[in-house]
N, C-alpha and C. Protein backbone atom coordinates (compact mmCIF):
# COMPACT_ATOMS: atom_id res chain seq x y z
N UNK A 1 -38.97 -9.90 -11.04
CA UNK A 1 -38.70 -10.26 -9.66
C UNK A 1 -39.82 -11.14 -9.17
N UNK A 2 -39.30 -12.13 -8.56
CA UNK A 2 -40.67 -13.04 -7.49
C UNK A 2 -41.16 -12.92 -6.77
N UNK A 3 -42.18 -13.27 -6.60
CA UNK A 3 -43.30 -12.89 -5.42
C UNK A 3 -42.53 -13.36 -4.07
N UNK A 4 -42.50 -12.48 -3.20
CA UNK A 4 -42.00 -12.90 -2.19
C UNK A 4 -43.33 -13.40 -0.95
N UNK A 5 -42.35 -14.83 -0.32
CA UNK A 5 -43.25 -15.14 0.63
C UNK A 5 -43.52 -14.63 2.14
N UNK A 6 -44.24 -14.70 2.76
CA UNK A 6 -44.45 -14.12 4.25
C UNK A 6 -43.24 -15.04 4.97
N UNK A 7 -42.41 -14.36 5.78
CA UNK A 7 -41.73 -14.83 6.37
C UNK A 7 -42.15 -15.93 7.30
N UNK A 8 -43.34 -15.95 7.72
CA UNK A 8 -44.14 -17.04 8.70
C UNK A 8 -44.06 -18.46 7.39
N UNK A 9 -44.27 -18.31 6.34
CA UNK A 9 -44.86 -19.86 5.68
C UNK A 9 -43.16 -20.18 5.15
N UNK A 10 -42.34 -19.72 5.67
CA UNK A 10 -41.53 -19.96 5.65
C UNK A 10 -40.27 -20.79 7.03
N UNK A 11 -41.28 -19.68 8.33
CA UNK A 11 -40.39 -20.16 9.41
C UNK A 11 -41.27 -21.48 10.15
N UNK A 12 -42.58 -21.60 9.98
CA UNK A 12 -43.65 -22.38 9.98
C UNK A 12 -43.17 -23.92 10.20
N UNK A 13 -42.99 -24.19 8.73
CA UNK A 13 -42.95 -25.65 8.61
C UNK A 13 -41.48 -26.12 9.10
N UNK A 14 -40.06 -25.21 8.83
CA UNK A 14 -38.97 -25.52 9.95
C UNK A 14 -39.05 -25.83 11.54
N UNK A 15 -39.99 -25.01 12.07
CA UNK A 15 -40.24 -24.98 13.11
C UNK A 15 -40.86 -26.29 13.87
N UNK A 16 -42.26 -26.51 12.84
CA UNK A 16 -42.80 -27.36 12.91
C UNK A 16 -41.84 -28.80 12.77
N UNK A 17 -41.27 -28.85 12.04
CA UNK A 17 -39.87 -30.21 11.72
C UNK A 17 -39.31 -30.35 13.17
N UNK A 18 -38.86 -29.28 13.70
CA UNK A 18 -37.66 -29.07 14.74
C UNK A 18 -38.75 -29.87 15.69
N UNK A 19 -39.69 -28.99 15.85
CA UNK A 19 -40.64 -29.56 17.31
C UNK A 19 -40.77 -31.20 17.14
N UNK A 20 -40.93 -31.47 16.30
CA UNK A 20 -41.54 -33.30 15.79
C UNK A 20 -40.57 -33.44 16.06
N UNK A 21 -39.20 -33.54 15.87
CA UNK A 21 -38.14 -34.01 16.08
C UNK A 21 -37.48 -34.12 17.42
N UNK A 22 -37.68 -33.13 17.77
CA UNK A 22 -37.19 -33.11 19.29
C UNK A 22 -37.21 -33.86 20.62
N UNK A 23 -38.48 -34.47 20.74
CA UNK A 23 -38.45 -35.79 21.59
C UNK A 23 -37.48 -37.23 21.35
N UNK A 24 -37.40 -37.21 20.10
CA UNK A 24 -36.79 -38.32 19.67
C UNK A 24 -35.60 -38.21 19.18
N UNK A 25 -35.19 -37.28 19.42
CA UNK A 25 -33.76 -36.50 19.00
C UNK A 25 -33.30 -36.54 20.60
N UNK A 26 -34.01 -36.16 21.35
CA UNK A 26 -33.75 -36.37 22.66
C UNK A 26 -33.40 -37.76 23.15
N UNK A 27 -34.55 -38.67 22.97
CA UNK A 27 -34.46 -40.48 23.18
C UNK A 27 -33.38 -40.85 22.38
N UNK A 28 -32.95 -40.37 21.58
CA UNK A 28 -31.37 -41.14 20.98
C UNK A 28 -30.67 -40.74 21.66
N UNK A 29 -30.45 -39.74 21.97
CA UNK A 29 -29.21 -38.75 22.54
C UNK A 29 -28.83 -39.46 23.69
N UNK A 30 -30.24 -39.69 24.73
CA UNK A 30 -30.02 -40.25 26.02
C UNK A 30 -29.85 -41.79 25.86
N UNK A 31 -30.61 -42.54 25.24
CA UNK A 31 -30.27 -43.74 24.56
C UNK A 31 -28.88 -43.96 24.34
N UNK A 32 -28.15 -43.28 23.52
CA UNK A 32 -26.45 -43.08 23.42
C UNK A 32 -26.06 -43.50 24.11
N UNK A 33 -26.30 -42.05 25.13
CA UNK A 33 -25.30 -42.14 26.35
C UNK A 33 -25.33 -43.20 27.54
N UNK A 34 -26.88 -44.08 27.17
CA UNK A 34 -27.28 -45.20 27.81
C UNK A 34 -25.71 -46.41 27.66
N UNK A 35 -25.99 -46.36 26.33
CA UNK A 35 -25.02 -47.10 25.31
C UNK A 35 -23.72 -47.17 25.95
N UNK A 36 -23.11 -45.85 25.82
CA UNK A 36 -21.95 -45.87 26.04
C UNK A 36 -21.59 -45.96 27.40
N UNK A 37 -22.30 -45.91 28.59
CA UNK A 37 -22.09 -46.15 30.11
C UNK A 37 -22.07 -47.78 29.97
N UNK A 38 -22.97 -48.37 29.08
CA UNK A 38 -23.24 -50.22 29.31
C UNK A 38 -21.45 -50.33 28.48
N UNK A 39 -20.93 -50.01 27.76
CA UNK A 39 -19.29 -50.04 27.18
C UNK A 39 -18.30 -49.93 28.04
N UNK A 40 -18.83 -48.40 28.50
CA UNK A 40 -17.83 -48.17 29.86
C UNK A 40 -17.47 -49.35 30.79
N UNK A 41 -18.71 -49.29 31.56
CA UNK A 41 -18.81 -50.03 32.80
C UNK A 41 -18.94 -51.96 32.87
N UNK A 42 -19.87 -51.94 31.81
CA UNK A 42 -20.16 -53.53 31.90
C UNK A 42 -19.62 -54.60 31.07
N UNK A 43 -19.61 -53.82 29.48
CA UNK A 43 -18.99 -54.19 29.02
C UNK A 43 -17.67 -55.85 28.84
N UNK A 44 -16.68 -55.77 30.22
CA UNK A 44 -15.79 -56.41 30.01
C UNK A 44 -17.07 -58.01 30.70
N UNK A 45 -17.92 -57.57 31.01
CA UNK A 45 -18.54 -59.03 31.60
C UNK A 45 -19.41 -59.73 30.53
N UNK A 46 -20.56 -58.62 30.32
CA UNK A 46 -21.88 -58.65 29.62
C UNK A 46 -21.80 -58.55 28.47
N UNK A 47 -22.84 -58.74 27.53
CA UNK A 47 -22.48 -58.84 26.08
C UNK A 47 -23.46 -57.08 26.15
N UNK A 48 -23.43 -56.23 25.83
CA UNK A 48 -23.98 -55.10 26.03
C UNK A 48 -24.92 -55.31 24.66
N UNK A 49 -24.77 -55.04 23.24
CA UNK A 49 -24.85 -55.33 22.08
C UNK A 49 -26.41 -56.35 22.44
N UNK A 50 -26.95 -56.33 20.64
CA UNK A 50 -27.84 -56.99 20.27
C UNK A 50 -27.39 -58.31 20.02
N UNK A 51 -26.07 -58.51 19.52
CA UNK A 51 -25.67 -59.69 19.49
C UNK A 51 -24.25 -60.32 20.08
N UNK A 52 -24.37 -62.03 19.73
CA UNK A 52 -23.15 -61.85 20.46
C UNK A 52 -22.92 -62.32 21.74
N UNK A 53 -22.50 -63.62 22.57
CA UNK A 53 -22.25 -64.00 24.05
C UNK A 53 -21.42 -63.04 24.34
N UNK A 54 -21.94 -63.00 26.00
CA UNK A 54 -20.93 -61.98 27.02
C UNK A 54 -19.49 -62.70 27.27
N UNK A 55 -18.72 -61.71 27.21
CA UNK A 55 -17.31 -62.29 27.75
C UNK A 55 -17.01 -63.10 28.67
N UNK A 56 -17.92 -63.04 29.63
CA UNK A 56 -17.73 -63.41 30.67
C UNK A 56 -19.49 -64.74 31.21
N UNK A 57 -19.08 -66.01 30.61
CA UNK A 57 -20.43 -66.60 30.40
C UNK A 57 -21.52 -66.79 31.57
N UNK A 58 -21.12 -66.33 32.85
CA UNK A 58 -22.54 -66.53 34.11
C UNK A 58 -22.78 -65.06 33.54
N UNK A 59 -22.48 -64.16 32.81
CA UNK A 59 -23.17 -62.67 33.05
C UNK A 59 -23.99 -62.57 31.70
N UNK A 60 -25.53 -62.27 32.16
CA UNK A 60 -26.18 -62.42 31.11
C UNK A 60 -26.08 -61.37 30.32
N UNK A 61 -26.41 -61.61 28.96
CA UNK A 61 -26.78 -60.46 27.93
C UNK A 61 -27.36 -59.30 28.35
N UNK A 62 -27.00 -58.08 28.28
CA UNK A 62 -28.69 -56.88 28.18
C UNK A 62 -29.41 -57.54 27.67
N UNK A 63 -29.13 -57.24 26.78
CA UNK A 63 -30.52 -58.02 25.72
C UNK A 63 -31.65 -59.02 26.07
N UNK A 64 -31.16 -59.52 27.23
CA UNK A 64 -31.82 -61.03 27.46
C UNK A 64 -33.05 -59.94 29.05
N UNK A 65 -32.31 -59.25 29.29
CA UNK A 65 -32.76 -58.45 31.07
C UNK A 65 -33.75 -58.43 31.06
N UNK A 66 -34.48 -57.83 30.08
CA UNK A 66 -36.31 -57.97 30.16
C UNK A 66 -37.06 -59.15 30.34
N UNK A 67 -36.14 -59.98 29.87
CA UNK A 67 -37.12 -61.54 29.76
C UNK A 67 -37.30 -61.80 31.38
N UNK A 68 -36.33 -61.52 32.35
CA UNK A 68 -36.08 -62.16 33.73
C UNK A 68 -36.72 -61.18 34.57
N UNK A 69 -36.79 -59.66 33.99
CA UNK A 69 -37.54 -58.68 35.20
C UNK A 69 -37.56 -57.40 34.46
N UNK A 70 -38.31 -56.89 35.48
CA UNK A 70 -38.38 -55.00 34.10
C UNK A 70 -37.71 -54.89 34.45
N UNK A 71 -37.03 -53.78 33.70
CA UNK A 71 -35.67 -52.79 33.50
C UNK A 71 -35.85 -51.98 34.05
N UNK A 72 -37.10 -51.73 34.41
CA UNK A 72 -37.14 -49.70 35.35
C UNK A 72 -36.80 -50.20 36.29
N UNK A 73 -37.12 -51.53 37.05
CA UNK A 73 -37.06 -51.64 38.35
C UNK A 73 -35.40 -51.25 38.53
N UNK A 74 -34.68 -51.55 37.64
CA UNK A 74 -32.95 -51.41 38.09
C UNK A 74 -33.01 -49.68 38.52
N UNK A 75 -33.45 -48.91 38.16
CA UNK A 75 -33.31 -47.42 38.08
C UNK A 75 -32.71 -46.95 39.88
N UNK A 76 -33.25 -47.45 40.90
CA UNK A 76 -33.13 -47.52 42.07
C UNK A 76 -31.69 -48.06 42.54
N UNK A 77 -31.72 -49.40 41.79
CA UNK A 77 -30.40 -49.97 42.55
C UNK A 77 -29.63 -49.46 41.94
N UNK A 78 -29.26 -48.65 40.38
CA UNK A 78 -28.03 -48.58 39.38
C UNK A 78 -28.11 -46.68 40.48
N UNK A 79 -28.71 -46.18 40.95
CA UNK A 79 -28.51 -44.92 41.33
C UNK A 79 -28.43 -45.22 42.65
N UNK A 80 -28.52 -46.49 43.77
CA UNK A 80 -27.56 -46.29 45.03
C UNK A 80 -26.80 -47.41 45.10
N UNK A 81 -26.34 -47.65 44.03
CA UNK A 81 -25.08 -48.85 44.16
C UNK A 81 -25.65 -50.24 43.93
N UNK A 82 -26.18 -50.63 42.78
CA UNK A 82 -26.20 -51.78 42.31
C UNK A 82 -24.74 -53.18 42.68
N UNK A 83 -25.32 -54.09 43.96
CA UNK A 83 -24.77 -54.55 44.05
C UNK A 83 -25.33 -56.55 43.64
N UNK A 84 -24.20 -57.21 43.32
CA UNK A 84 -25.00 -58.89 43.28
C UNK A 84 -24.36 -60.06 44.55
N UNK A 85 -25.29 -61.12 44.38
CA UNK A 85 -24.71 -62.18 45.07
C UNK A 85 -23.40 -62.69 44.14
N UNK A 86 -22.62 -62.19 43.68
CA UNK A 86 -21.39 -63.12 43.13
C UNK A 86 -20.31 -61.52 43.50
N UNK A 87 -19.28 -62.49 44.05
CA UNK A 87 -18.43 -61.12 44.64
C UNK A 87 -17.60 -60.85 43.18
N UNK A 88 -17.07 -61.30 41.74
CA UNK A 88 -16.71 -60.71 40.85
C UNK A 88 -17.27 -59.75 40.37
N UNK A 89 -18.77 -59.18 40.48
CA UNK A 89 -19.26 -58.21 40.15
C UNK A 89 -19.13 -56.71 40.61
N UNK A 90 -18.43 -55.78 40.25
CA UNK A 90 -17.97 -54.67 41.26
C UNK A 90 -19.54 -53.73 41.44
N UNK A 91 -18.99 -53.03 42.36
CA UNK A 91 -20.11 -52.05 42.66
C UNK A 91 -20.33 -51.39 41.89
N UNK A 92 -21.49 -50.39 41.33
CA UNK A 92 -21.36 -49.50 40.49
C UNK A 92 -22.57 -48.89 40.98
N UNK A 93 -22.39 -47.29 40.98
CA UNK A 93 -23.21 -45.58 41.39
C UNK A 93 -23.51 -45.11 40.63
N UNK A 94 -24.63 -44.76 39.51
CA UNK A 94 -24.54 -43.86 39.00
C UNK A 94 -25.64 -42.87 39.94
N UNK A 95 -25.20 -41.76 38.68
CA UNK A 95 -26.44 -40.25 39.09
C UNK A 95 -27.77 -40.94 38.44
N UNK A 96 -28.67 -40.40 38.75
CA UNK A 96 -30.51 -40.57 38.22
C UNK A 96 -30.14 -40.71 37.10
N UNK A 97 -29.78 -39.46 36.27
CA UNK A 97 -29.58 -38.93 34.88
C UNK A 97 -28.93 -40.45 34.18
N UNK A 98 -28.08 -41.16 34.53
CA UNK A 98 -27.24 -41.53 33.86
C UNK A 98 -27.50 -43.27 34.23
N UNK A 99 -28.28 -43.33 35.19
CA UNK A 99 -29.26 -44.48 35.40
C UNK A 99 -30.63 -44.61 34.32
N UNK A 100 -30.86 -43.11 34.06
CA UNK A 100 -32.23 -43.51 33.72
C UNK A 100 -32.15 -43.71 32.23
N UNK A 101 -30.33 -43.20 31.77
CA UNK A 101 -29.92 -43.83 30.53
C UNK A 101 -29.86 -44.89 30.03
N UNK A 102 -28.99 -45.27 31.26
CA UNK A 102 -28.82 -47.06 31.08
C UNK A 102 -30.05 -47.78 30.89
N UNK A 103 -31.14 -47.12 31.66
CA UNK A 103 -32.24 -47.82 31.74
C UNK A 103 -33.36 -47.93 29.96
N UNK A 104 -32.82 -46.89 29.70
CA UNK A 104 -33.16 -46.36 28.35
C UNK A 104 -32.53 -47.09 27.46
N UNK A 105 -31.08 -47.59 27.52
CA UNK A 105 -31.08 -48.31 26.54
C UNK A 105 -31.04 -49.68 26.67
N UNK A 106 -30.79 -50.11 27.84
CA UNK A 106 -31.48 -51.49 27.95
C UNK A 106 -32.83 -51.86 27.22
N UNK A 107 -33.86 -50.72 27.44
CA UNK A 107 -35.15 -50.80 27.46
C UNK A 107 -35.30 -51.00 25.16
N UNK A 108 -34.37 -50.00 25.26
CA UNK A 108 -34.35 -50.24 23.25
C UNK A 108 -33.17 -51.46 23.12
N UNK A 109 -33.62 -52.19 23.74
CA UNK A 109 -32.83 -53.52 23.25
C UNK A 109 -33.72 -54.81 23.35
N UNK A 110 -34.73 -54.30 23.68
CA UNK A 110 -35.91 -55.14 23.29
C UNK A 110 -36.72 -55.01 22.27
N UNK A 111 -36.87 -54.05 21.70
CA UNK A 111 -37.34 -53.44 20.33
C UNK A 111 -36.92 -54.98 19.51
């Protein structure tokens, strides 16, 4: 029979994995859901994607947003109604949470 190990040098280094992982298991997750609100919502204008012109050619890329202004600054207007000077652009509300997604993945599209 084999030497058996202490249950600690066993639950240890899992543990340890899980914790390292977890912030950045988190930043995708919310990143995602960044993702999939820019599909939802903007999508039919903007080119959301790394590559690729927007459908709709006065509406710039994500991709391009950082070059013209930071991205946190949107966090404010996308959570009380991000509105523009061109009336084809509709209104759009989100919650904090789901602003600070969008904002998240705008922000990994400069990477």
């Amino acid at each position: 029979m084999g030497a058996r190990r202490p249950l600690a040098t066993i639950i240890a280094p899992a543990l340890a994995a899980l914790l390292a992982a977890g912030p950045a298991a988190g930043w995708d997750r919310r990143e995602a859901q960044g993702a999939a609100l820019a599909r939802t919502h903007c999508a039919r204008c903007h080119a959301v994607g790394r590559t690729g012109p927007s459908p709709l050619r006065a509406a710039p890329p994500f991709r391009d947003l950082h070059a013209r202004y930071p991205v946190e600054e949107l966090a404010e207007a996308l959570a009380e109604g991000i509105r523009t000077g061109h009336p084809g652009m509709p209104e759009f509300r989100f919650d904090p949470d789901q602003a600070e997604d969008l904002i998240r993945y705008l922000k990994s599209l400069e990477r």
